[in-house]
Protein backbone atom coordinates (compact mmCIF):
# COMPACT_ATOMS: atom_id res chain seq x y z
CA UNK A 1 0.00 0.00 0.00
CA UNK A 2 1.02 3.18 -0.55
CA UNK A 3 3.23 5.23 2.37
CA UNK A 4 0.45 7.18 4.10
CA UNK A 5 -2.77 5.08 3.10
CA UNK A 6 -4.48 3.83 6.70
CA UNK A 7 -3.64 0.77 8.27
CA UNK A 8 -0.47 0.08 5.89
CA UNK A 9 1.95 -2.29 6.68
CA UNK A 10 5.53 -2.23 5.96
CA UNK A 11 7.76 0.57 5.06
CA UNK A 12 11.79 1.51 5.53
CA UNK A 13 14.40 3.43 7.92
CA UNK A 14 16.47 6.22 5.63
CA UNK A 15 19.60 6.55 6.62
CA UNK A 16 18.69 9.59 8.48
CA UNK A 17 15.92 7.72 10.58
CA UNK A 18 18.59 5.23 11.61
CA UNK A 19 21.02 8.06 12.55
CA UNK A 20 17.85 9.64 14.76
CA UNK A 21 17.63 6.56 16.49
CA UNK A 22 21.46 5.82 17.50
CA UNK A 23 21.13 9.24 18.75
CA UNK A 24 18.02 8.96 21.02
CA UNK A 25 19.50 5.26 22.05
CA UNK A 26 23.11 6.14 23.16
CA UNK A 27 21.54 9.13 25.22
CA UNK A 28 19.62 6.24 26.53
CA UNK A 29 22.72 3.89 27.04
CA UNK A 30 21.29 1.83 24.42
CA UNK A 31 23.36 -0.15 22.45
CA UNK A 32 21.87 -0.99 19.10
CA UNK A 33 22.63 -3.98 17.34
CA UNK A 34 21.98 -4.41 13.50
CA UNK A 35 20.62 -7.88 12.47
CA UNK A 36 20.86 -8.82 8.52
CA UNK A 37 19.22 -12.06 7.95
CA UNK A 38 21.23 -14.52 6.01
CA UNK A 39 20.60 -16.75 4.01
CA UNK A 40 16.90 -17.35 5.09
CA UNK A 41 13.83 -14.93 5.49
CA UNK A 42 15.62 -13.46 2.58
CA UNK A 43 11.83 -13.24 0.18
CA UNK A 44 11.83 -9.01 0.11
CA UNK A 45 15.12 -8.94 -1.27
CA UNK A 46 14.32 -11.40 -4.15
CA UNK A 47 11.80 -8.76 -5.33
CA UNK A 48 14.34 -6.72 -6.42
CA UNK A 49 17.31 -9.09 -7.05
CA UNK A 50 15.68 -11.99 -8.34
CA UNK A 51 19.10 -13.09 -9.99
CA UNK A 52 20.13 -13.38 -6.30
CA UNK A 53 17.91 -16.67 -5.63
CA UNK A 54 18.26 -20.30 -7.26
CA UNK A 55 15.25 -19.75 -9.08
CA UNK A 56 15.51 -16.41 -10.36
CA UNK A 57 11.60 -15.96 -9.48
CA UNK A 58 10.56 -14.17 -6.34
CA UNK A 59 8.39 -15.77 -3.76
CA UNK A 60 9.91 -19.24 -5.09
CA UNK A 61 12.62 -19.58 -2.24
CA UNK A 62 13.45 -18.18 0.78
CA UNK A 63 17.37 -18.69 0.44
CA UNK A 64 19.80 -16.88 -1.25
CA UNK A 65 21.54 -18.82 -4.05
CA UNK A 66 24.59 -20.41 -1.94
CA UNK A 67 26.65 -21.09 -5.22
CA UNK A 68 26.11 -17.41 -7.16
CA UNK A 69 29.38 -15.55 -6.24
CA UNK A 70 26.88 -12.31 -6.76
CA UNK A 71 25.00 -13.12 -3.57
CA UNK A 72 28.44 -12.66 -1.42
CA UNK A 73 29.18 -9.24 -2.77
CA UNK A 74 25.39 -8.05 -2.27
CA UNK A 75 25.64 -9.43 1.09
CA UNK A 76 29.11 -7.67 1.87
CA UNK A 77 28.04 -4.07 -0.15
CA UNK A 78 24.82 -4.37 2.63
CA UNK A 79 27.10 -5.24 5.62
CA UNK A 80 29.34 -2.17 4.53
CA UNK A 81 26.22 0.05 4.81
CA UNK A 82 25.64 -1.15 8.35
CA UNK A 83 28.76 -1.16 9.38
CA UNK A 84 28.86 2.13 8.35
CA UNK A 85 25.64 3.11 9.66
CA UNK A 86 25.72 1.01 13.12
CA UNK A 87 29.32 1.73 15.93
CA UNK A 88 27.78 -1.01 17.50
CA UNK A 89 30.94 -3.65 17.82
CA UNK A 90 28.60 -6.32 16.30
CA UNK A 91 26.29 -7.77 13.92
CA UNK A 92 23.90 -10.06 13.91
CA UNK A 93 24.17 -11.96 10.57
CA UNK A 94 20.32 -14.54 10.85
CA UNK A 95 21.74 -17.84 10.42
CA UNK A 96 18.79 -19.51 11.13
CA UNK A 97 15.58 -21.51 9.78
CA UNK A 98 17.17 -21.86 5.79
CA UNK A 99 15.21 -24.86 4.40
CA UNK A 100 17.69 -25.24 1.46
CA UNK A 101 15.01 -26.96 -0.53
CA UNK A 102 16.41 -24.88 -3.67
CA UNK A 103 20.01 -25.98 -3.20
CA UNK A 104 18.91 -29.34 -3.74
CA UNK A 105 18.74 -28.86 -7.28
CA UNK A 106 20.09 -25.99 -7.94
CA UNK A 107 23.38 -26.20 -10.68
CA UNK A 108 25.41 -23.42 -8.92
CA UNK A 109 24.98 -24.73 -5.63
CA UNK A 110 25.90 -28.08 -6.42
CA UNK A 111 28.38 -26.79 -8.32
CA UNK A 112 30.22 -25.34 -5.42
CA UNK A 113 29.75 -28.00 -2.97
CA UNK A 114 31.62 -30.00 -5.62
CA UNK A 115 34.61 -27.46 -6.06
CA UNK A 116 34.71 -26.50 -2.38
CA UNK A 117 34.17 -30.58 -1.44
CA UNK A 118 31.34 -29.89 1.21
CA UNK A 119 29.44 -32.98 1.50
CA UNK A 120 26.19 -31.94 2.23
CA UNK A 121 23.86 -28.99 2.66
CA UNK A 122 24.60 -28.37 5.84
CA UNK A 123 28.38 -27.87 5.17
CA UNK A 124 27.21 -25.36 1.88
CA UNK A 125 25.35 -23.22 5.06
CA UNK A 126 28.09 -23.38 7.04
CA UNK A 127 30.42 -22.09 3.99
CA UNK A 128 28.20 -19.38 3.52
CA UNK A 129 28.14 -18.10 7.10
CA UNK A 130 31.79 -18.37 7.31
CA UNK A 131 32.35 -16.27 4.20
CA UNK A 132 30.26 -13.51 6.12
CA UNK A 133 32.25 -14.15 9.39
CA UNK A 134 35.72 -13.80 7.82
CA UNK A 135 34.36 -10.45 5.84
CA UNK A 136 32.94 -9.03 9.23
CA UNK A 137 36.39 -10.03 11.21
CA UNK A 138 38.24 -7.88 8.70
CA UNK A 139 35.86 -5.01 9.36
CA UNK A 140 36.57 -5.18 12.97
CA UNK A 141 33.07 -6.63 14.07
CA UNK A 142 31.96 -9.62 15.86
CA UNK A 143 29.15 -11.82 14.47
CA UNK A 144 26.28 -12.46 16.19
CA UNK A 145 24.03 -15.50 15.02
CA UNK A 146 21.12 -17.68 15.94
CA UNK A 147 22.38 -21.38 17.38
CA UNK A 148 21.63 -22.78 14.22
CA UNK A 149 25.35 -21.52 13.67
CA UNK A 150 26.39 -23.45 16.69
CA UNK A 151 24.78 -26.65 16.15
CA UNK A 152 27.13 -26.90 12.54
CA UNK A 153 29.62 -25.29 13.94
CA UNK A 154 30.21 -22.44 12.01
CA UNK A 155 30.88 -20.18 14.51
CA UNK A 156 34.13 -19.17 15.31
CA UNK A 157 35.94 -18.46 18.81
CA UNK A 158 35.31 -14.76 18.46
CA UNK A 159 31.22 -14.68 17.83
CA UNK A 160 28.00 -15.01 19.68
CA UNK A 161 25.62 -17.16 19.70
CA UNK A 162 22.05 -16.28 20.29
CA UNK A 163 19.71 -18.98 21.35
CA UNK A 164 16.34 -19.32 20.23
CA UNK A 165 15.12 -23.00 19.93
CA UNK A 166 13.48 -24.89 22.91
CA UNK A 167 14.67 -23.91 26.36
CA UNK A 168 18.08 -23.26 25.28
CA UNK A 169 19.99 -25.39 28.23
CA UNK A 170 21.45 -28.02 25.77
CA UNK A 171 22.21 -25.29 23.23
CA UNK A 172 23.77 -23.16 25.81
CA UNK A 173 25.82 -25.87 26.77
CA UNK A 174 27.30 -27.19 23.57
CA UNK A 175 28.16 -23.41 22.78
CA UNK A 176 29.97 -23.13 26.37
CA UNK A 177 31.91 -26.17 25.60
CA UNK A 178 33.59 -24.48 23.15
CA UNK A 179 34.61 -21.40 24.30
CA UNK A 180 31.44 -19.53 22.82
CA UNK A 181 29.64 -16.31 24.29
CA UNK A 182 25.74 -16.34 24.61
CA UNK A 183 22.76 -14.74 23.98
CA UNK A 184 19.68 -16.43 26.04
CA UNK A 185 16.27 -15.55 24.52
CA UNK A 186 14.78 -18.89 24.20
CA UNK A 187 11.10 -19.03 23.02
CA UNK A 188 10.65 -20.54 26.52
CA UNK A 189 10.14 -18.07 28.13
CA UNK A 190 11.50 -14.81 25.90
CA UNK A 191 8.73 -15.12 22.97
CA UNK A 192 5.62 -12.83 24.65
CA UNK A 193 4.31 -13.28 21.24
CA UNK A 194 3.17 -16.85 22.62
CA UNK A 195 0.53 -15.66 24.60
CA UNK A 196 0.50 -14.68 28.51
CA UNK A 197 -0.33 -17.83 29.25
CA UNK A 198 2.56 -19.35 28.03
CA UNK A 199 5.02 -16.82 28.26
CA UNK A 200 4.49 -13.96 30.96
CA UNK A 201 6.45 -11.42 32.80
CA UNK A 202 6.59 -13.12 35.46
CA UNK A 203 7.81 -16.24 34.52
CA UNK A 204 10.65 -14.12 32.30
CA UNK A 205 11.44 -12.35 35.64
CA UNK A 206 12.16 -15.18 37.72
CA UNK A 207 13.77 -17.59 34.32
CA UNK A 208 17.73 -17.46 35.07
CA UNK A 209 19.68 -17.65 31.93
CA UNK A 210 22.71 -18.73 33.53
CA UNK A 211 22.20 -22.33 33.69
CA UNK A 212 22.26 -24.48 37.20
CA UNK A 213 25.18 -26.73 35.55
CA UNK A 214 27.38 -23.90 34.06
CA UNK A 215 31.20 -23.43 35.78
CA UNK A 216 32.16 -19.82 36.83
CA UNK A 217 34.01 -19.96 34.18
CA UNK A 218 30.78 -20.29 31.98
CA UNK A 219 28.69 -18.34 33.50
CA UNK A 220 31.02 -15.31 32.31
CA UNK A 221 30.11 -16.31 28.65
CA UNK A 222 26.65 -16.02 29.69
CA UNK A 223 25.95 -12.26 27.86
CA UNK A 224 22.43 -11.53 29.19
């Protein structure tokens, strides 16, 4: 719908809008950190880069093309922008919920996983995040991504994970175990979007994200 016409959803941040808000947040002590989703719950950006998907048809797939080389310099001109844009020390990069059904039978991506000798589709996800990591470590920034990072491993000493799926104990442990910080915001008990019932203050108040079998040691990894 057109900007302006009742009830209209969607919309952008100018540059300028993004600026107002660092502003009003570091008066605040607000930190703000960027997220870029990557590859999944990529579908708005296919609208206008169709090229940039296996199909080449929006609304088809929900994953950039793994195996066009044009999808990593999109990715890093956009990360520029934020990086720009956003002092913040780091980025959240998505990570999470990519289906890869395209990839499947898509030339280019088998066509990589071939040259680059990943085995399976999990290893081409992993390759992509990494590609992202390395560009963001030479930048200066720390990568922040969902535990979909951590359960193939892609992170890397220096990032974050941020835990989403079920409770988040087992995650937070296997991330731990390696030397990884954390982000706690399970669904259980972080989503409010869940219902009251499910998820309310209360029970968010008195949820410790610092799990009963973490070390001291651990427990420091534990970000919030």
């Amino acid at each position: 719908l057109p900007e302006g016409t009742p009830n209209a959803y969607g919309g952008y941040y100018t540059k300028e809008d993004i600026r107002e808000i660092l502003a009003h947040a570091e008066k605040l002590h607000i930190e703000v950190i960027p997220e870029i989703e990557f590859p999944a719950h990529s579908d708005e950006v296919f609208i206008g880069y169709p090229e940039l998907c296996c199909t080449g048809k929006p609304y088809t797939s929900g994953e950039f093309c793994a195996g066009n080389e044009r999808t990593y310099t999109f990715m890093e001109n956009v990360l520029t922008e934020i990086i720009d844009l956003f002092p913040s020390e780091y980025i959240h990069i998505g990570g999470d919920e990519a289906r890869k059904i395209a990839w499947k039978t898509c030339s280019k991506c088998q066509t990589l996983m071939e040259k680059e000798g990943l085995k399976d589709l999990e290893e081409l996800q992993c390759y992509m995040i990494a590609r992202m990591e390395a560009f963001l470590t030479s930048k200066g920034k720390r990568m922040i991504g969902w535990d979909e990072i951590n359960d193939r491993n892609a992170a890397d000493i220096s990032d974050v994970i941020m835990i989403w799926q079920r409770d988040g104990r087992e995650q937070q442990q296997k991330a731990l175990k390696r030397g990884l910080s954390v982000i706690m915001s399970p669904k259980d008990p972080c989503y409010f979007d869940f219902g009251y019932s499910r998820n309310s203050t209360r029970r968010l108040y008195e949820w410790e994200p610092v799990g009963k079998e973490c070390t001291n040691t651990q427990a420091h990894l534990v970000k919030g």
